[in-house]
C-alpha atoms as a PDB file:
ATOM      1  CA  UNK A   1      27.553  50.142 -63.725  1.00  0.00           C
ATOM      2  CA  UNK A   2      26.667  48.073 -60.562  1.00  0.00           C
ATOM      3  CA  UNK A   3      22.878  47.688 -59.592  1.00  0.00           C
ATOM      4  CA  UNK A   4      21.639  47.443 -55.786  1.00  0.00           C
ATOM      5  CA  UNK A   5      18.705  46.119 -54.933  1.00  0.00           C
ATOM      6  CA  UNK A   6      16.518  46.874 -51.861  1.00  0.00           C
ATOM      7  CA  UNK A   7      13.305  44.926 -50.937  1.00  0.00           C
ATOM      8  CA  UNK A   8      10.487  46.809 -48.864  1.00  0.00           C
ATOM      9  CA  UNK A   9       7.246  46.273 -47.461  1.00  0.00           C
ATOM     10  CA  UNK A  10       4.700  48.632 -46.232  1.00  0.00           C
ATOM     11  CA  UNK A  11       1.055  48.868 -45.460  1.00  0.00           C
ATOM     12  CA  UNK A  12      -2.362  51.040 -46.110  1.00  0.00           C
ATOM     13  CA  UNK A  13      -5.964  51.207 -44.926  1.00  0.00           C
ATOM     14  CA  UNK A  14      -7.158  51.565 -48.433  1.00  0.00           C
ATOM     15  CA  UNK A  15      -7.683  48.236 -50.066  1.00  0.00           C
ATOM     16  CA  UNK A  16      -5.903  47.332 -53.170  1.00  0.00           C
ATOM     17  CA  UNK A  17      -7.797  47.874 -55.783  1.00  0.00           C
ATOM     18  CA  UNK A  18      -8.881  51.165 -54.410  1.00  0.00           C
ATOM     19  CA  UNK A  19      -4.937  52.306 -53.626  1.00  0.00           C
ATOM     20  CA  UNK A  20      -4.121  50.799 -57.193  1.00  0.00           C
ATOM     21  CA  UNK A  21      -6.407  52.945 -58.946  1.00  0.00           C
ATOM     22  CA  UNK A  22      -5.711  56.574 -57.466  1.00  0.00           C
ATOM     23  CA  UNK A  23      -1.265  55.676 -57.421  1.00  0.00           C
ATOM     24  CA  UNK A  24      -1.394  54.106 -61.110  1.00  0.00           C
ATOM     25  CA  UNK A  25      -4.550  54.969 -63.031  1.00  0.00           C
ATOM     26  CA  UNK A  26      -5.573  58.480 -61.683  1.00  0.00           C
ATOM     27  CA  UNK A  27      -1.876  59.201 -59.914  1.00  0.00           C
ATOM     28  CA  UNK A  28      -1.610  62.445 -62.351  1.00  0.00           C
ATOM     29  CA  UNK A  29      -5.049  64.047 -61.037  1.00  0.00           C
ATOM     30  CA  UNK A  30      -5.449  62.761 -57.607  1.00  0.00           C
ATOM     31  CA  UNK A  31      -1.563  63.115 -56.535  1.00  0.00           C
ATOM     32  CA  UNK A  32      -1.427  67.048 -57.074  1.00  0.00           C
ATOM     33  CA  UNK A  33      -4.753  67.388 -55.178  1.00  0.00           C
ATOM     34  CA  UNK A  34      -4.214  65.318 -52.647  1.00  0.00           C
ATOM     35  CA  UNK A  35      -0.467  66.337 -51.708  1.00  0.00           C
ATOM     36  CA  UNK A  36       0.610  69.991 -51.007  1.00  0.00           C
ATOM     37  CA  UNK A  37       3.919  69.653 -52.274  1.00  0.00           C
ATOM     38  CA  UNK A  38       3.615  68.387 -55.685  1.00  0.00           C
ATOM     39  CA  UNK A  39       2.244  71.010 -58.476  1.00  0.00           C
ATOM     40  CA  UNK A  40       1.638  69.211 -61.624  1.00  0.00           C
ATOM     41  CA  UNK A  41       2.498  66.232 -63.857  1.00  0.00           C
ATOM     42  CA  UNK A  42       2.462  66.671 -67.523  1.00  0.00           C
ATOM     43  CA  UNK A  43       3.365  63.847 -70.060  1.00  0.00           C
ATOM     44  CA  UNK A  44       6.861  64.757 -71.623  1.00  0.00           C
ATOM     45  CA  UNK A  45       7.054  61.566 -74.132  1.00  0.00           C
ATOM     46  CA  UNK A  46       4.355  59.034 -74.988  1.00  0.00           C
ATOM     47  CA  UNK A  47       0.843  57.919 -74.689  1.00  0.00           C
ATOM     48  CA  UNK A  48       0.472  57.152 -70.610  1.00  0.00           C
ATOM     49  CA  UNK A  49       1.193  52.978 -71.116  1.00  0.00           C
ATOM     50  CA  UNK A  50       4.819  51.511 -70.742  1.00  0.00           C
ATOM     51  CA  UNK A  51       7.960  53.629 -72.354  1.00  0.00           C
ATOM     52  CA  UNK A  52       6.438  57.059 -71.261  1.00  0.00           C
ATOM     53  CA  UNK A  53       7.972  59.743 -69.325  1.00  0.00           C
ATOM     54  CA  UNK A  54       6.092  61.746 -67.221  1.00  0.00           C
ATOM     55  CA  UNK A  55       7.703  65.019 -64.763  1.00  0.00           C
ATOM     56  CA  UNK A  56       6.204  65.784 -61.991  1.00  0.00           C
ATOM     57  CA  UNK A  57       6.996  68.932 -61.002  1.00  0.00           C
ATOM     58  CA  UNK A  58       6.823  69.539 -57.105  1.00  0.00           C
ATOM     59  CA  UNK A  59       7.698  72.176 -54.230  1.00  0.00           C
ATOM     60  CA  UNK A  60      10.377  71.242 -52.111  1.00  0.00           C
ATOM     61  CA  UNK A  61      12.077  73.869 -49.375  1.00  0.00           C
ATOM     62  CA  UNK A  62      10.391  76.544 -51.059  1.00  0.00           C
ATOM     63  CA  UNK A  63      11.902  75.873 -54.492  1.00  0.00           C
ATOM     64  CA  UNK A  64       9.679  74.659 -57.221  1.00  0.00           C
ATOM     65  CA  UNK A  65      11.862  71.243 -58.416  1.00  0.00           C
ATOM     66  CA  UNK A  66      11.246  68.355 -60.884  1.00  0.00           C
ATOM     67  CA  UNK A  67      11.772  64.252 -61.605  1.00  0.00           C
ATOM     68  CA  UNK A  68      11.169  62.341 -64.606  1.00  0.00           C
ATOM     69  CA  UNK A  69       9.390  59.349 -64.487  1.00  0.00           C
ATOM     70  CA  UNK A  70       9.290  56.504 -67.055  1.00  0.00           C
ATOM     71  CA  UNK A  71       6.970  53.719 -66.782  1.00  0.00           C
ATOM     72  CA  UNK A  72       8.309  50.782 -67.376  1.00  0.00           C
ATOM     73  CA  UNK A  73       5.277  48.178 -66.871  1.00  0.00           C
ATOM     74  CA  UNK A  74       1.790  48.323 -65.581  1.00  0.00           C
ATOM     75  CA  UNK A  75       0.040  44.646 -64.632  1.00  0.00           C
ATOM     76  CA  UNK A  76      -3.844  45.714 -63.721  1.00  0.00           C
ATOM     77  CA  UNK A  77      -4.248  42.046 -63.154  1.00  0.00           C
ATOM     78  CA  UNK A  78      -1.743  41.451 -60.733  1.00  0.00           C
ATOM     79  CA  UNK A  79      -2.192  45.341 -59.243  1.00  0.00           C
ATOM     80  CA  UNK A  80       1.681  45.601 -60.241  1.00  0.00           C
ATOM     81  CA  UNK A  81       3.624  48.913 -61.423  1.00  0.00           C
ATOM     82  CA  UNK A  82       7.257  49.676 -62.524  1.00  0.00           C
ATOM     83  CA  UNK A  83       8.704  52.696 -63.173  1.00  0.00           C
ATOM     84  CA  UNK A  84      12.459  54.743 -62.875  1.00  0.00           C
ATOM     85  CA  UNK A  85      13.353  57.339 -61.778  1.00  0.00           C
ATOM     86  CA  UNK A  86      15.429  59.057 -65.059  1.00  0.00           C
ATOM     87  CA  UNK A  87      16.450  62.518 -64.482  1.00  0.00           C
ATOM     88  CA  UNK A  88      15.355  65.754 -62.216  1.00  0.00           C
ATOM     89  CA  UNK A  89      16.034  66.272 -58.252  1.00  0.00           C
ATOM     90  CA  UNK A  90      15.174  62.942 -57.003  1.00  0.00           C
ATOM     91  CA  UNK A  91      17.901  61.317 -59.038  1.00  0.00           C
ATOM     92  CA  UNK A  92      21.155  61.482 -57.285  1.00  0.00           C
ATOM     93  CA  UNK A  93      24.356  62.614 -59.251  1.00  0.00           C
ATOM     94  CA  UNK A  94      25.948  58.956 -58.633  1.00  0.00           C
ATOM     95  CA  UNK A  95      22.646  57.091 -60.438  1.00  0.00           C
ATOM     96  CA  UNK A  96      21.940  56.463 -63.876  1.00  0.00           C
ATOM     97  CA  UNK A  97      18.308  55.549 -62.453  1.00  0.00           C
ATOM     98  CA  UNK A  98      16.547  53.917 -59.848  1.00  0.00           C
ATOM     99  CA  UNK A  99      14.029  51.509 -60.845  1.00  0.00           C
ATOM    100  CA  UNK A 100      11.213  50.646 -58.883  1.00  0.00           C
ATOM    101  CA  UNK A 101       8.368  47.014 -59.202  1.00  0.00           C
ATOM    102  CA  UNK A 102       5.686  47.210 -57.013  1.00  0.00           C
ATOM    103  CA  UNK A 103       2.591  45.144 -56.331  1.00  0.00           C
ATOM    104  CA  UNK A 104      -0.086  45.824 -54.196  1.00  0.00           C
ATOM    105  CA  UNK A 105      -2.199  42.459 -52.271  1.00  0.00           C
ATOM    106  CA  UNK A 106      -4.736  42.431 -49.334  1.00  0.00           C
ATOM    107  CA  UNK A 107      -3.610  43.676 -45.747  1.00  0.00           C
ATOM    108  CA  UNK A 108      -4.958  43.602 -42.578  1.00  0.00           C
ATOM    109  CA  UNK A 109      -8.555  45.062 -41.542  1.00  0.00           C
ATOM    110  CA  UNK A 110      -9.421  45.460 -45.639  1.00  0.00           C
ATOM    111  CA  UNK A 111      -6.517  47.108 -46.420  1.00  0.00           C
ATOM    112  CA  UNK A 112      -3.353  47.098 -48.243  1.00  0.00           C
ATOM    113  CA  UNK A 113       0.105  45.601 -48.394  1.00  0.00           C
ATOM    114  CA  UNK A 114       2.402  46.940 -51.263  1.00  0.00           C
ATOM    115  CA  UNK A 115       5.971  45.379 -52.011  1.00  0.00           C
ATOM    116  CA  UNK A 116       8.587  47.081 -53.608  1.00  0.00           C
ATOM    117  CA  UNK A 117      11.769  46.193 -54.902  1.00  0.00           C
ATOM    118  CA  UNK A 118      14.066  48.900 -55.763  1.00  0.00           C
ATOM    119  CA  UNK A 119      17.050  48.772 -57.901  1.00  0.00           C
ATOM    120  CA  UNK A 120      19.806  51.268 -57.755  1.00  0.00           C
ATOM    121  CA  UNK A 121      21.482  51.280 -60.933  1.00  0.00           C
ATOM    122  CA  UNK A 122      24.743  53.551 -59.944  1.00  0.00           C
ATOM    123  CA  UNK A 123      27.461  55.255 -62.487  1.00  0.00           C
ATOM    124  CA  UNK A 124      30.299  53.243 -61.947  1.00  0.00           C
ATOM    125  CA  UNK A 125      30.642  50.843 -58.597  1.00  0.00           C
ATOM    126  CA  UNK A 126      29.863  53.453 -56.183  1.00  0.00           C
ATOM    127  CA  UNK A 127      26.666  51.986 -53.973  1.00  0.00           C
ATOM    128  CA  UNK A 128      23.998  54.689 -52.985  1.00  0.00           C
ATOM    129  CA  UNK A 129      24.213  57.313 -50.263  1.00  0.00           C
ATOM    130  CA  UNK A 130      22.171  55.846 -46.898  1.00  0.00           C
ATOM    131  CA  UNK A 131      21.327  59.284 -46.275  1.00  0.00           C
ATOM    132  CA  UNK A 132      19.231  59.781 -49.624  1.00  0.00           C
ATOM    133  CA  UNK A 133      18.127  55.978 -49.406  1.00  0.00           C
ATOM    134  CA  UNK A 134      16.109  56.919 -45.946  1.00  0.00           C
ATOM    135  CA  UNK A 135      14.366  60.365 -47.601  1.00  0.00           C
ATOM    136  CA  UNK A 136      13.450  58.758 -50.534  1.00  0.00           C
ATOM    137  CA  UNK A 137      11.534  55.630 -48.753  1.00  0.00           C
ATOM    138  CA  UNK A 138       9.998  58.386 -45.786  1.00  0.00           C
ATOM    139  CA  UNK A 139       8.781  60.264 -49.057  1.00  0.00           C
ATOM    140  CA  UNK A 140       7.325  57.139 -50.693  1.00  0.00           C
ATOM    141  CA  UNK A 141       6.179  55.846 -47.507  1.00  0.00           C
ATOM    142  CA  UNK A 142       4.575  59.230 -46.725  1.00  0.00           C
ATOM    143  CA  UNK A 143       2.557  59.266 -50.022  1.00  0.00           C
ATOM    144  CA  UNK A 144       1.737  55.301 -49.697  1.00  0.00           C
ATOM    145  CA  UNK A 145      -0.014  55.735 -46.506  1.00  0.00           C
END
């Protein structure tokens, strides 16, 4: 297994601690609501802290589709978050998963800057698919901002 890592920066209007709050601590009520596409998130495994997997169930070209989630960290101090991405549509067949730290500090105007580094972790040697890279950050990007 070979792991790729990606580094990537981009900004909100919604300052830290507020942005921190509704993506980590009230992501499974506020997401749904807030974004058309995505239908539910129900707990699968675990209590809601580090080790548990979540799916999030979401509508996507008319087709009702899934991804599993697992948490992997959560720093309220530092506004960080990890998770991966373990199973469902937004894990392609060539990834075992695709791990992702972020950390959210104070942008421009009040708002927010959030880091991410994003690590590929591929079956085999096979680095990812540019195509899939570029949805993947316009959907994070989209739901970021």
């Amino acid at each position: 297994m070979a792991v790729f890592t990606f580094e990537d920066q981009t900004t909100s209007p919604v300052a830290p601690a507020t942005l921190y709050k509704a993506l980590v601590k009230d992501a499974d009520n506020i997401v749904p609501k807030a974004v058309d596409s995505f239908k539910s998130v129900e707990i699968v495994e675990g209590n809601g802290g580090p080790g548990t997997i979540k799916k999030i169930s979401f509508l996507e070209d008319g087709e009702t589709k899934f991804v599993l989630h697992k948490i992997e960290g959560i720093d309220e101090a530092n506004l960080g978050y990890s998770y991966s991405i373990v199973g469902g549509a937004a894990l392609p067949e060539t990834a075992e998963k695709i791990t992702i730290d972020s950390k959210l500090s104070d942008g421009p105007n009040g708002g927010s800057v959030g880091k991410l580094s994003i690590k590929y972790h591929s079956k085999g040697d096979a680095p990812p698919n540019e195509d899939e890279l570029k949805t993947g950050k316009a959907k994070s990007d989209a739901l970021f901002k």
